[in-house]
C-alpha atoms as a PDB file:
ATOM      1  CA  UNK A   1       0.000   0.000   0.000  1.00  0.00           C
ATOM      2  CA  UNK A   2       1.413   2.987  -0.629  1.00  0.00           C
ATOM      3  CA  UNK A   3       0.641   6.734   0.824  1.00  0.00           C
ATOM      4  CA  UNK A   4      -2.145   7.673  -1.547  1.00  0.00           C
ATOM      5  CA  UNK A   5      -4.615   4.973  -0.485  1.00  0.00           C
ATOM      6  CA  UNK A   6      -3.657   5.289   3.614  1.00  0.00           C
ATOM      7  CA  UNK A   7      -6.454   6.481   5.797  1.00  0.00           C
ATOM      8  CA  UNK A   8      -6.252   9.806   7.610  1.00  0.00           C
ATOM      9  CA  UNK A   9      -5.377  10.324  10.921  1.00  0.00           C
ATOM     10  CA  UNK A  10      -3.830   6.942  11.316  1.00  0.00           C
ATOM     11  CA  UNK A  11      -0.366   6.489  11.346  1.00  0.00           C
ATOM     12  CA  UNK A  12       1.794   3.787   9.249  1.00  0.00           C
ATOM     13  CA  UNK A  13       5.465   2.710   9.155  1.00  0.00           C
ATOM     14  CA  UNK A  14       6.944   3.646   5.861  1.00  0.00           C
ATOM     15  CA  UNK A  15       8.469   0.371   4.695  1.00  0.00           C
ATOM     16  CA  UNK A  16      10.339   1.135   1.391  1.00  0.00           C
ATOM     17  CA  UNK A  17      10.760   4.720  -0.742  1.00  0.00           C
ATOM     18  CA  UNK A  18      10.350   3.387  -4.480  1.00  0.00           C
ATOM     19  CA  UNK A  19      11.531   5.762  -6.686  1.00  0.00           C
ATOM     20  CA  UNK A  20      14.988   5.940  -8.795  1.00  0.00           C
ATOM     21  CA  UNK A  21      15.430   9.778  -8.470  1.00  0.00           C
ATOM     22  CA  UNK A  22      19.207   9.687  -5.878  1.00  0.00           C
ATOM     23  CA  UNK A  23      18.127  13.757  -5.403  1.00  0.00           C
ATOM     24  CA  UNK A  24      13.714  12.694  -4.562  1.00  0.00           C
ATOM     25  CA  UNK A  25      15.410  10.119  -1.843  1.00  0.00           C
ATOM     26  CA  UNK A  26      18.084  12.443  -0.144  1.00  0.00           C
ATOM     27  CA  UNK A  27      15.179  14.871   0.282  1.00  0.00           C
ATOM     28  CA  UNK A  28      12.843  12.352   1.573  1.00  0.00           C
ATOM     29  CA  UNK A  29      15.478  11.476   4.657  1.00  0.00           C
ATOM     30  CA  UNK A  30      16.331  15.039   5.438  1.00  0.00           C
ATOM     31  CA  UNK A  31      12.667  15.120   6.391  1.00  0.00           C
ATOM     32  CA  UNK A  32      13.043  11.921   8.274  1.00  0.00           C
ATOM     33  CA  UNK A  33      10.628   9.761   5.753  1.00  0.00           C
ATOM     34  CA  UNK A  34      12.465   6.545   5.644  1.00  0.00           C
ATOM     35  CA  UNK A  35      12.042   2.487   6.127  1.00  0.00           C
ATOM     36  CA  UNK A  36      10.939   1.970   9.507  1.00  0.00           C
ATOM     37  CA  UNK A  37       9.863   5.850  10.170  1.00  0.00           C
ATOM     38  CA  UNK A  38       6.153   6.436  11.025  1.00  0.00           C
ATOM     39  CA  UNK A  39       4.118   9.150   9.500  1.00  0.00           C
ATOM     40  CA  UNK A  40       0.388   9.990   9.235  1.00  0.00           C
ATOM     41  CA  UNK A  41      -1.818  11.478   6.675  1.00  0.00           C
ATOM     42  CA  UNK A  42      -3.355  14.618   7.965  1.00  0.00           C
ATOM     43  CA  UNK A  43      -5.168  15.617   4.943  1.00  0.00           C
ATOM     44  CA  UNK A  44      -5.487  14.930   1.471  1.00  0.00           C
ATOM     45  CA  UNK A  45      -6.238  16.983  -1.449  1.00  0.00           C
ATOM     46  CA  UNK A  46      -6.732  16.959  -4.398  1.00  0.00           C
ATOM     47  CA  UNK A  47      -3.202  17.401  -6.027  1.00  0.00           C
ATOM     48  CA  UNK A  48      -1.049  16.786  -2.970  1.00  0.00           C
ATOM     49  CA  UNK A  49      -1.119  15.764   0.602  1.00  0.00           C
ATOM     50  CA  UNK A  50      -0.158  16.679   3.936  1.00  0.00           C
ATOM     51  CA  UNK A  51       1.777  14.153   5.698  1.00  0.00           C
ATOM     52  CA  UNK A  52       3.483  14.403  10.068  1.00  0.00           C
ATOM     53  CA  UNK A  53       6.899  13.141  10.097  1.00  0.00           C
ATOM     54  CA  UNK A  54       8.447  13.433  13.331  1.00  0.00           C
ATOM     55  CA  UNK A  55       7.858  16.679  14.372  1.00  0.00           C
ATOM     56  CA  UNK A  56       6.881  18.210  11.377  1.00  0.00           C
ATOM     57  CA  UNK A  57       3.945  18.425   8.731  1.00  0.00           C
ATOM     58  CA  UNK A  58       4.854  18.264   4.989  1.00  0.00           C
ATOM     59  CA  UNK A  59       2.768  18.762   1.816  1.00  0.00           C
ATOM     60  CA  UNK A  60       3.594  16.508  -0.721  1.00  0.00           C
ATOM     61  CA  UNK A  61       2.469  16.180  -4.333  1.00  0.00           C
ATOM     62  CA  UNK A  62       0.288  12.884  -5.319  1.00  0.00           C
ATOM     63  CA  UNK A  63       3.388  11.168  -7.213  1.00  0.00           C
ATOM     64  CA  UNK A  64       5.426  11.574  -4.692  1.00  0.00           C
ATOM     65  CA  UNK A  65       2.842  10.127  -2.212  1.00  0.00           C
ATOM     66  CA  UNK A  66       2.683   7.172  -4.143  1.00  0.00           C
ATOM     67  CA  UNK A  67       6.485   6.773  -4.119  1.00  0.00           C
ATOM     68  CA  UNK A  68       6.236   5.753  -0.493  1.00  0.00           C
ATOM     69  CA  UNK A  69       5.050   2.431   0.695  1.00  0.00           C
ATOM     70  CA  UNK A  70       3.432   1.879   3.780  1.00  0.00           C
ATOM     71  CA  UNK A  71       3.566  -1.825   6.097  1.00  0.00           C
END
């Protein structure tokens, strides 16, 4: 399952970051979203989403969402 189809208000582990961008990845871990990391939806739009990790809240376009895969 990946970050597009995860409930909100609930919070998931991230269990893998699929994509083959090196840049889309080191981004990704300076905001702490990696394998084993937990982070919640806390809204969803139509073109992007708002996502807590750690500390902080994100928004985060839809392909990038579904770049992320949840356990």
């Amino acid at each position: 399952m990946n970050l597009m189809s995860a409930e909100e208000g609930r919070e998931y582990i991230v269990k893998s970051i699929e994509t083959d961008d090196e840049e889309l990845d080191a981004f990704l871990f300076s905001l702490g979203c990696y394998a084993g990391e937990p982070i919640t939806v806390v809204s969803r739009l139509k073109k992007m989403c708002t996502v807590s990790i750690k500390d902080g809240r994100y928004s985060i376009d839809n392909q990038l969402a579904e770049a992320i895969i949840l356990e």
